[in-house]
Every structure is written in structure tokens, then in C-alpha cells.
N, C-alpha and C. Protein backbone atom coordinates (compact mmCIF):
# COMPACT_ATOMS: atom_id res chain seq x y z
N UNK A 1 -9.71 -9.28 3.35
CA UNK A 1 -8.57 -8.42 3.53
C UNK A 1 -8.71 -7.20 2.62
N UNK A 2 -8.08 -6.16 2.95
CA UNK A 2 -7.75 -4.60 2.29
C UNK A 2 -6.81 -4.20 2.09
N UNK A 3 -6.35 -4.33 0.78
CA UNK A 3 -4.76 -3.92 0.52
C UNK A 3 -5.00 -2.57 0.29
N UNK A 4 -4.01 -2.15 0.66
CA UNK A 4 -3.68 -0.18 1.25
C UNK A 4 -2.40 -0.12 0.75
N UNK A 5 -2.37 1.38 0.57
CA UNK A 5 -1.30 1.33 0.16
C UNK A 5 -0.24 2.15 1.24
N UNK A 6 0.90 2.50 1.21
CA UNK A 6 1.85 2.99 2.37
C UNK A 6 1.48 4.07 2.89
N UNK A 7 1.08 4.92 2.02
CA UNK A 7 0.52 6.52 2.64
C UNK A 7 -0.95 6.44 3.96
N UNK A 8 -1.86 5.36 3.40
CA UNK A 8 -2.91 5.07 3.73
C UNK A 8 -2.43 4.11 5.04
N UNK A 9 -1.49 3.25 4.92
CA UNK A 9 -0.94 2.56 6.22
C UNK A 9 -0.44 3.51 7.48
N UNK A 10 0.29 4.69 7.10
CA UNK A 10 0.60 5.76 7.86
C UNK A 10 -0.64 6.19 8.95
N UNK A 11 -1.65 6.56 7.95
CA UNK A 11 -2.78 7.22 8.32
C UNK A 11 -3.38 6.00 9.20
N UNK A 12 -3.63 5.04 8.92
CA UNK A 12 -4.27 3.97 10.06
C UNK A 12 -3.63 3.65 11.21
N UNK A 13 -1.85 3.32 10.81
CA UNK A 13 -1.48 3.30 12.52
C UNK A 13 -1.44 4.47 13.17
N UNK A 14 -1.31 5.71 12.66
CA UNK A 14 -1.21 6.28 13.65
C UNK A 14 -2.71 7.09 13.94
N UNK A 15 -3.73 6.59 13.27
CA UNK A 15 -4.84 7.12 13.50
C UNK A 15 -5.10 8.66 13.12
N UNK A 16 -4.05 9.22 12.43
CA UNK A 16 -3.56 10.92 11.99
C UNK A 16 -4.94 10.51 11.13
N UNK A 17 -5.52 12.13 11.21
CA UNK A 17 -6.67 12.80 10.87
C UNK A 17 -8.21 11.83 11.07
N UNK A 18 -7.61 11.00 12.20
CA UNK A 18 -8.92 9.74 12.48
C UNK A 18 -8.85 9.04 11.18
N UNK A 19 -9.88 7.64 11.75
CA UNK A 19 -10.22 6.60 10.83
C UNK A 19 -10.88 7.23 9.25
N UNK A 20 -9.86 6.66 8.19
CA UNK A 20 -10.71 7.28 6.71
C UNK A 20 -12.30 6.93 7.25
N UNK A 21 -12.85 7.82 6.64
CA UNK A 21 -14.67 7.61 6.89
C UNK A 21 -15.05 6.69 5.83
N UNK A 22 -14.99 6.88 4.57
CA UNK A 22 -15.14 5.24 4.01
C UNK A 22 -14.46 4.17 3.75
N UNK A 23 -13.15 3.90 4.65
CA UNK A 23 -12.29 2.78 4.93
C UNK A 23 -13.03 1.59 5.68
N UNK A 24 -13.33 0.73 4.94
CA UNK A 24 -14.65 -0.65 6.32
C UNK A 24 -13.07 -0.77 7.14
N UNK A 25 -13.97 -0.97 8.35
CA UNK A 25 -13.26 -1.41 9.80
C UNK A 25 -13.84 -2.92 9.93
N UNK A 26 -14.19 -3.64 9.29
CA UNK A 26 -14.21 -5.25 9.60
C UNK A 26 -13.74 -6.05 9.09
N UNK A 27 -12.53 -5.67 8.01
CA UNK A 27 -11.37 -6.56 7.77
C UNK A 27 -10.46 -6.70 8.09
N UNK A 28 -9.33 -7.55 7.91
CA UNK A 28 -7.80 -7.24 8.13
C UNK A 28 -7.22 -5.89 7.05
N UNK A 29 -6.80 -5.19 7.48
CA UNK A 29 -5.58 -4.13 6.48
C UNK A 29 -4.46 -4.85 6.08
N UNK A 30 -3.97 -4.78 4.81
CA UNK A 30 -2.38 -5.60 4.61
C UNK A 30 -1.98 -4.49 3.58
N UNK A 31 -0.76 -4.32 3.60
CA UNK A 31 0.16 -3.85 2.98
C UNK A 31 1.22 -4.77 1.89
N UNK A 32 1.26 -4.65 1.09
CA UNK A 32 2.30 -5.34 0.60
C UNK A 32 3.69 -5.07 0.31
N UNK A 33 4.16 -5.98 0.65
CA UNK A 33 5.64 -6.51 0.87
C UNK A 33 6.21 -5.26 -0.15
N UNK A 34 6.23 -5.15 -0.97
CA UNK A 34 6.86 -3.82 -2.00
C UNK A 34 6.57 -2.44 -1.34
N UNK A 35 5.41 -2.15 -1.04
CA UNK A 35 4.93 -0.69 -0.40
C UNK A 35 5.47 -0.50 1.12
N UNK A 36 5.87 -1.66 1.44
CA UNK A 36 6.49 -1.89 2.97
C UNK A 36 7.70 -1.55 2.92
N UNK A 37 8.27 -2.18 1.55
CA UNK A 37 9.87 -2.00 1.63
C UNK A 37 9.70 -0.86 1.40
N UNK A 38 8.90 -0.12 0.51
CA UNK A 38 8.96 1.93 0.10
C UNK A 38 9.09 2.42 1.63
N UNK A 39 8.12 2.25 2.78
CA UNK A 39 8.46 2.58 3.42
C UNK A 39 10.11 2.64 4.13
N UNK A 40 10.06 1.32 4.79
CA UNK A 40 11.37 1.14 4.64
C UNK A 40 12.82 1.67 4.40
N UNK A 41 12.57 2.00 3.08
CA UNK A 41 13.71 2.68 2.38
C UNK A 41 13.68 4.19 2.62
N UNK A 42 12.42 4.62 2.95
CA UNK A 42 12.92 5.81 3.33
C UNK A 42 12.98 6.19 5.13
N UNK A 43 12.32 5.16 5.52
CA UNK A 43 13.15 4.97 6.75
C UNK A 43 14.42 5.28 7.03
N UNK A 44 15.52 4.65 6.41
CA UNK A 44 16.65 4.30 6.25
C UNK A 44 17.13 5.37 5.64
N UNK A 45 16.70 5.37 4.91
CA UNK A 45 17.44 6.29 3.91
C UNK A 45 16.48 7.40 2.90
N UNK A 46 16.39 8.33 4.10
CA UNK A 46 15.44 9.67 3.85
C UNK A 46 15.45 10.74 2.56
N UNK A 47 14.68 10.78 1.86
CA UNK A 47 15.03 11.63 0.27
C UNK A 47 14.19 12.99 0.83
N UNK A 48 13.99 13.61 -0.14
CA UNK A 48 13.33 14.95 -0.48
C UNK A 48 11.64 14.65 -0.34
N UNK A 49 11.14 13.57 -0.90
CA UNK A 49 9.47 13.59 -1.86
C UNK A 49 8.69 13.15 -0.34
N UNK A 50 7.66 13.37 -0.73
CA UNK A 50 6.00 13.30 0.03
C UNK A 50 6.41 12.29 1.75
N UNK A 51 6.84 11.05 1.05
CA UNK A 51 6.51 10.35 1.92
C UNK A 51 7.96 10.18 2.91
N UNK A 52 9.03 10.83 2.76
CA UNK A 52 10.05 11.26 3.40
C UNK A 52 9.84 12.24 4.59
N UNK A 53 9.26 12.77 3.67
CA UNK A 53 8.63 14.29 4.78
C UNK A 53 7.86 14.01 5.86
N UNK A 54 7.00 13.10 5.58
CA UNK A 54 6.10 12.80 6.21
C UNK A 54 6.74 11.49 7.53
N UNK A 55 7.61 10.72 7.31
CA UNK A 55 8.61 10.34 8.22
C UNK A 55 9.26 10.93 8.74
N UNK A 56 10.02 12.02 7.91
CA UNK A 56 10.71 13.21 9.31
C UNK A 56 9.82 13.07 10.41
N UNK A 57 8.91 13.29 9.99
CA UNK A 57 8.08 14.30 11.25
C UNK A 57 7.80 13.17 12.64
N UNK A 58 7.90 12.24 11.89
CA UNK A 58 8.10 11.22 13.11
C UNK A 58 8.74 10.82 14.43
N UNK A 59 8.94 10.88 15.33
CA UNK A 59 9.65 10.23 16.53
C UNK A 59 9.85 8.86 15.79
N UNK A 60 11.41 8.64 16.40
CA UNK A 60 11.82 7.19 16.07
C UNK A 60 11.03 5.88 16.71
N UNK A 61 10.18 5.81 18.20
CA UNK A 61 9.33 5.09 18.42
C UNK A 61 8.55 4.86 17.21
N UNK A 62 7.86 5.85 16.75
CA UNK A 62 6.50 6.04 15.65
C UNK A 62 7.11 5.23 14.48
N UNK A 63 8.60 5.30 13.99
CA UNK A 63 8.97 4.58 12.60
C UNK A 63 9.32 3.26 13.05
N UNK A 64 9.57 2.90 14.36
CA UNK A 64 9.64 1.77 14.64
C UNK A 64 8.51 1.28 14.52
N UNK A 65 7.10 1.57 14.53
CA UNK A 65 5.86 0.96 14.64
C UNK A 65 5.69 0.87 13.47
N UNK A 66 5.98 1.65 12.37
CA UNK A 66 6.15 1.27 10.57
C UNK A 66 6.80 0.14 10.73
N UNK A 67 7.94 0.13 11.18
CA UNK A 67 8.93 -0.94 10.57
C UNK A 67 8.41 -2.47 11.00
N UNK A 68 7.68 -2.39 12.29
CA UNK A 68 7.07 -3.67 12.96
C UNK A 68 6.08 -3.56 13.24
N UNK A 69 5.19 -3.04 12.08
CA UNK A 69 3.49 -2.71 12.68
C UNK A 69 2.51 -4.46 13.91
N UNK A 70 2.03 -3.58 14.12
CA UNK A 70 1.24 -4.88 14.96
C UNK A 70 0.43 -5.60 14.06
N UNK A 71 0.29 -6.64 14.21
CA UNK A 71 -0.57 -7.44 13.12
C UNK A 71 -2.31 -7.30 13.05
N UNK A 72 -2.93 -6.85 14.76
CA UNK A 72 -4.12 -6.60 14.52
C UNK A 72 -4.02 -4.91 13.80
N UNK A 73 -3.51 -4.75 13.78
CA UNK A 73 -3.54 -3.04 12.69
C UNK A 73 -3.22 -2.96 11.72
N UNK A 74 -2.18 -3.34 11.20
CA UNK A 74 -1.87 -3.87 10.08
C UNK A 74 -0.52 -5.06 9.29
N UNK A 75 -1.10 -5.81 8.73
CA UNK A 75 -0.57 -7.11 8.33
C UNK A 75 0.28 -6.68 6.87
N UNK A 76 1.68 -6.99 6.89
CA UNK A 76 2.14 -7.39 5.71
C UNK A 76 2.40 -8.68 4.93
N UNK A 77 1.58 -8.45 3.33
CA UNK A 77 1.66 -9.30 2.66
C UNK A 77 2.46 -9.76 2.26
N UNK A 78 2.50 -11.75 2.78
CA UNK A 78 3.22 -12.23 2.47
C UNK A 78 3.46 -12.89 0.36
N UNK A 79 4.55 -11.99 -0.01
CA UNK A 79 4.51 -11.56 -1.29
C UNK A 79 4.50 -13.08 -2.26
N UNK A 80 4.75 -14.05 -1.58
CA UNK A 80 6.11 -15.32 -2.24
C UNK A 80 4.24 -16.23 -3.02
N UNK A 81 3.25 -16.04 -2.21
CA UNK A 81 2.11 -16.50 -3.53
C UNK A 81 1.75 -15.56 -4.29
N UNK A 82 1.95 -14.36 -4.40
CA UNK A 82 1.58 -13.29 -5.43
C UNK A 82 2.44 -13.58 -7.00
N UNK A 83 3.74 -13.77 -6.32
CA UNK A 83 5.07 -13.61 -7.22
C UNK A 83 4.47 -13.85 -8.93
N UNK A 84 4.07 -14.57 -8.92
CA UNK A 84 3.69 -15.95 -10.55
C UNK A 84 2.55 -14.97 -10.90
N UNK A 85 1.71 -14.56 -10.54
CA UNK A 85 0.44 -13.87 -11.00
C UNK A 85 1.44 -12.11 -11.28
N UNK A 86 2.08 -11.43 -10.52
CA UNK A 86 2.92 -10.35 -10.19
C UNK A 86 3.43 -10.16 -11.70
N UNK A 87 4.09 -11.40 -11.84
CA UNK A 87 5.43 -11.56 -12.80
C UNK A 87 4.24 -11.84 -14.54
N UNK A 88 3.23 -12.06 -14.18
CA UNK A 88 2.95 -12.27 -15.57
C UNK A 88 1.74 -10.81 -15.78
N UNK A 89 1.55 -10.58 -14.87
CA UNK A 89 0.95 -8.63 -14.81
C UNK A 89 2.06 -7.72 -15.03
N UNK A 90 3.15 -7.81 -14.91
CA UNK A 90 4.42 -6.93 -15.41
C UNK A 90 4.35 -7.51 -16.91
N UNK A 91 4.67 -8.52 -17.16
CA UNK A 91 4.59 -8.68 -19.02
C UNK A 91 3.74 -8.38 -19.74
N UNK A 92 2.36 -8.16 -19.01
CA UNK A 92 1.05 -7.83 -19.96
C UNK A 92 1.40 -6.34 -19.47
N UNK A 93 1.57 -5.27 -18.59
CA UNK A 93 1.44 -4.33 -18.61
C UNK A 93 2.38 -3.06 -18.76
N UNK A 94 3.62 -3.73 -18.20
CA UNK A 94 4.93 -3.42 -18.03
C UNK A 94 5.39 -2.57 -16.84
N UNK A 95 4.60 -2.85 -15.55
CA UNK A 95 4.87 -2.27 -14.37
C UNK A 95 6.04 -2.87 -13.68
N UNK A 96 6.46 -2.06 -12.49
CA UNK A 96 7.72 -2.56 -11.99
C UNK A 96 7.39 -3.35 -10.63
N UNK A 97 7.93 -4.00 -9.62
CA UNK A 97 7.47 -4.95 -8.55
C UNK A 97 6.31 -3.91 -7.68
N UNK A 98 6.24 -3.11 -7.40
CA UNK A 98 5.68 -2.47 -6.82
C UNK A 98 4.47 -2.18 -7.40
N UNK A 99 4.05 -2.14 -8.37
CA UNK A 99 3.26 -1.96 -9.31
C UNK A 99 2.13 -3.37 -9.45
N UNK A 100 3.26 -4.56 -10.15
CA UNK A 100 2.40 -5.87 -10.24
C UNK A 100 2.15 -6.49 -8.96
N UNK A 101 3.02 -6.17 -7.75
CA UNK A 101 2.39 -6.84 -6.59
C UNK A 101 1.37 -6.42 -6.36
N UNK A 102 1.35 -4.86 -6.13
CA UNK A 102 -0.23 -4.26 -5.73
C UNK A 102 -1.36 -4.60 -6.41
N UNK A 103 -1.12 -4.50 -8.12
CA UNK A 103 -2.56 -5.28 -8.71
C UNK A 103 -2.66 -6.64 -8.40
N UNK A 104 -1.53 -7.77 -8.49
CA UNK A 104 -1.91 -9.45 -8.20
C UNK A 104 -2.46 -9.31 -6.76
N UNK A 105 -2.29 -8.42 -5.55
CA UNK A 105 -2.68 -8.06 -4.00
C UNK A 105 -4.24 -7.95 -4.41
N UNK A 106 -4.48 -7.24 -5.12
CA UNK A 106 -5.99 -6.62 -5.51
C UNK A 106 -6.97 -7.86 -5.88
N UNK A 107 -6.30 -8.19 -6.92
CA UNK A 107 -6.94 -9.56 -7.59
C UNK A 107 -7.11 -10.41 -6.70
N UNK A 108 -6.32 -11.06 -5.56
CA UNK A 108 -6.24 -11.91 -5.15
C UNK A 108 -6.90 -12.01 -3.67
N UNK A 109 -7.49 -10.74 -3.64
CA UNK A 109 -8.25 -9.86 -2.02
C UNK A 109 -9.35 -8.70 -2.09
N UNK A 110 -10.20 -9.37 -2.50
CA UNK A 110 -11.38 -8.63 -3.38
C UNK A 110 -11.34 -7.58 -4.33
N UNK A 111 -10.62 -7.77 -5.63
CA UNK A 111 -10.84 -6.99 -6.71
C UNK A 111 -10.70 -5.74 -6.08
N UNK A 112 -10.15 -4.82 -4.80
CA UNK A 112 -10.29 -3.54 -4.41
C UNK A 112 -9.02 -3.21 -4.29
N UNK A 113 -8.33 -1.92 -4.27
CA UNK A 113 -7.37 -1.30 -3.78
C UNK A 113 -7.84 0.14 -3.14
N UNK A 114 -7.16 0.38 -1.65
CA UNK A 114 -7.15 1.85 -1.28
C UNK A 114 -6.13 2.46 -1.36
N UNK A 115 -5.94 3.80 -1.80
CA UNK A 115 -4.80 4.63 -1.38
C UNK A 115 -5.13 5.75 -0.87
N UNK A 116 -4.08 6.23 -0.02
CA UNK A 116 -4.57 7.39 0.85
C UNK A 116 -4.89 8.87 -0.03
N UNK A 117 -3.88 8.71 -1.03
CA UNK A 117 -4.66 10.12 -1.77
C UNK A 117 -4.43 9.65 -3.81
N UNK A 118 -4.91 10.46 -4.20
CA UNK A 118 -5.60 9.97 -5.86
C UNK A 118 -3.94 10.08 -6.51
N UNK A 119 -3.26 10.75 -5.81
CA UNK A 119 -1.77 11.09 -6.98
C UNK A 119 -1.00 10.23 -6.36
N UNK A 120 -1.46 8.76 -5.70
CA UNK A 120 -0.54 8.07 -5.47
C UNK A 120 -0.81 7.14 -6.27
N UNK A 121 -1.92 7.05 -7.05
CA UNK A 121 -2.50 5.74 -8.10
C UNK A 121 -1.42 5.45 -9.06
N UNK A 122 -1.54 6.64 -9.74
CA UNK A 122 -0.27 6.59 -11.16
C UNK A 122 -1.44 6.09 -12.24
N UNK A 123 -0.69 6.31 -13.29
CA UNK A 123 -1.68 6.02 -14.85
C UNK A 123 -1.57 4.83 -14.95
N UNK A 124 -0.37 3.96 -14.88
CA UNK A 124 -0.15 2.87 -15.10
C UNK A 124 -1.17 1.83 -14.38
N UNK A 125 -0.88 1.69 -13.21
CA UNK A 125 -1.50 1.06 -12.09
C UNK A 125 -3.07 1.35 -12.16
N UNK A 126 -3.67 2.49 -12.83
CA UNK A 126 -4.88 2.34 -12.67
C UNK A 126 -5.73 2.40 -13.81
N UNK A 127 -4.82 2.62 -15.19
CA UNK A 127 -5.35 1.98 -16.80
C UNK A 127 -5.02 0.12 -16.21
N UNK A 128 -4.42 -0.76 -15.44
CA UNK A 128 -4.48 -1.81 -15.37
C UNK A 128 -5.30 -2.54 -14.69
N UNK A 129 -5.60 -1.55 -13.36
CA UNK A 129 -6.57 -2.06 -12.61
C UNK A 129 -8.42 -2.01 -13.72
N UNK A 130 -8.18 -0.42 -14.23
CA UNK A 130 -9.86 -0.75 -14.44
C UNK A 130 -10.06 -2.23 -15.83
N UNK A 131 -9.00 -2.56 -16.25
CA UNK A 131 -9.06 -3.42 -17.52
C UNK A 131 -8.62 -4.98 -17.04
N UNK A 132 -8.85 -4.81 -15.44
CA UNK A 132 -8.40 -6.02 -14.75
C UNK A 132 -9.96 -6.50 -13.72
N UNK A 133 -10.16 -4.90 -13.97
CA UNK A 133 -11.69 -5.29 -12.98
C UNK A 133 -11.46 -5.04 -11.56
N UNK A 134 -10.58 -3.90 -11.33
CA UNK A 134 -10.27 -3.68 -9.86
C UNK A 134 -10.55 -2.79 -9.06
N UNK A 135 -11.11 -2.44 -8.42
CA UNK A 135 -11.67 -1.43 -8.13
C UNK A 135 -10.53 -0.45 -7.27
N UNK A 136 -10.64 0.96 -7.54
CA UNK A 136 -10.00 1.80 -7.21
C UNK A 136 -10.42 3.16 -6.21
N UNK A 137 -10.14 2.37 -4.84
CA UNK A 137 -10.58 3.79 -3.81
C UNK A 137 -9.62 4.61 -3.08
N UNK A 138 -10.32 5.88 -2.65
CA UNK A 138 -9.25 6.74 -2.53
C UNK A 138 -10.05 7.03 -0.73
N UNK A 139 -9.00 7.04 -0.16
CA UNK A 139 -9.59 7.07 1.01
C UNK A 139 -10.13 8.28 1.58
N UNK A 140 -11.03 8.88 2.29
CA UNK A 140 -11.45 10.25 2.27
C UNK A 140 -11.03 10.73 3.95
């Protein structure tokens, strides 16, 4: 499996700017349960920043396919075995759910994370990943 992160989930269902060129196409994609709800929330309830904007622009069919992606395209992680590994990566690092799910996601699904662009990493999340052994790609 390939945990992605929400920006990078965008870009795969809807195939916008074609398949990342070094994204492998022979795994499952999963999202996790936290980056799902980000979506989500601005589904619902639309702000100002990046990934708002980028839902405007959507037809409500298209956010319906966020909200219930297909499972051969992409799978959300089911969060409830992460939780215990999650919860003790927030005490060693001091990230918030969104944060320790994505690294315990990483750890627990080949040491890798993608995100669709580098200013979605954050300092936090990726001083933890390299001192966790996780590898950090940015999708091109």
C-alpha cells in the first residue's frame, strides 16, 4: 500500500495533470482517515486556503467522488489499528491526529509517504519521519 496524502488523492481520482510520473501504479493508494476527514471538512464547510480552492472548482458529482472514492482508486485507512502506535508518536513528537496517523500510516505500509507538493510536508512531520526512517516523496 501507498499512503498519500489529500492533495495527492485529488490528483489521482481525478487524474488532473495525468498520473504523477514517479507515483508506482502497482499498489493500492490509501488515504488516511485524518487527511480524509481534511478533505471532508472542507467539503462541508469551505475556508479561504489551498485546498478549499481547489474544491470550489469542483462540480458537486466530482466532491461526491472525494467523499466516496471507489476503492480500486483509492482506499481509506482504516485508522482504529494505527490509533496505539499514532498516540505514542504524538508523545514522542508532539504532533496532532493528523500528523501521528500519517507517520504510524507510513511505518506501518512501507516506511514511505507521498504528498502532492513539498509545502504540504510541514517541519514537524518530516524532522519525524527522517528520525523514524520514513521515507519522504513528493510527487512530480
Amino acid at each position: 500500500m501507498i499512503v498519500i496524502d489529500e492533495y495527492l488523492a485529488m490528483r489521482v481520482v481525478f487524474a488532473s495533470d495525468g498520473w504523477p510520473t514517479d507515483l508506482p501504479d502497482t499498489e493500492d493508494l490509501v488515504l488516511p482517515a485524518s487527511r480524509h476527514w481534511r478533505l471532508l471538512q472542507r467539503i462541508h464547510g469551505p475556508g479561504t486556503g489551498q485546498l478549499s480552492q481547489r474544491l470550489a472548482a469542483l462540480a458537486p458529482a466530482e466532491r461526491d467522488t472525494l467523499r466516496f472514492p471507489h476503492p480500486e482508486v483509492l482506499q481509506i485507512l482504516d485508522p482504529r489499528p494505527l490509533l496505539d502506535e499514532a498516540a505514542r508518536l504524538g508523545a514522542r513528537f508532539g504532533g496532532g491526529w493528523l500528523i501521528d496517523e500519517t507517520l504510524a500510516a507510513g511505518l506501518h505500509n512501507g516506511n514511505a509517504l507521498w504528498f502532492g507538493t513539498e509545502r504540504n510536508v510541514g517541519r514537524l512531520l518530516a524532522d519525524a519521519a527522517e528520525e523514524l526512517g520514513i521515507a519522504i516523496h513528493i510527487a512530480t
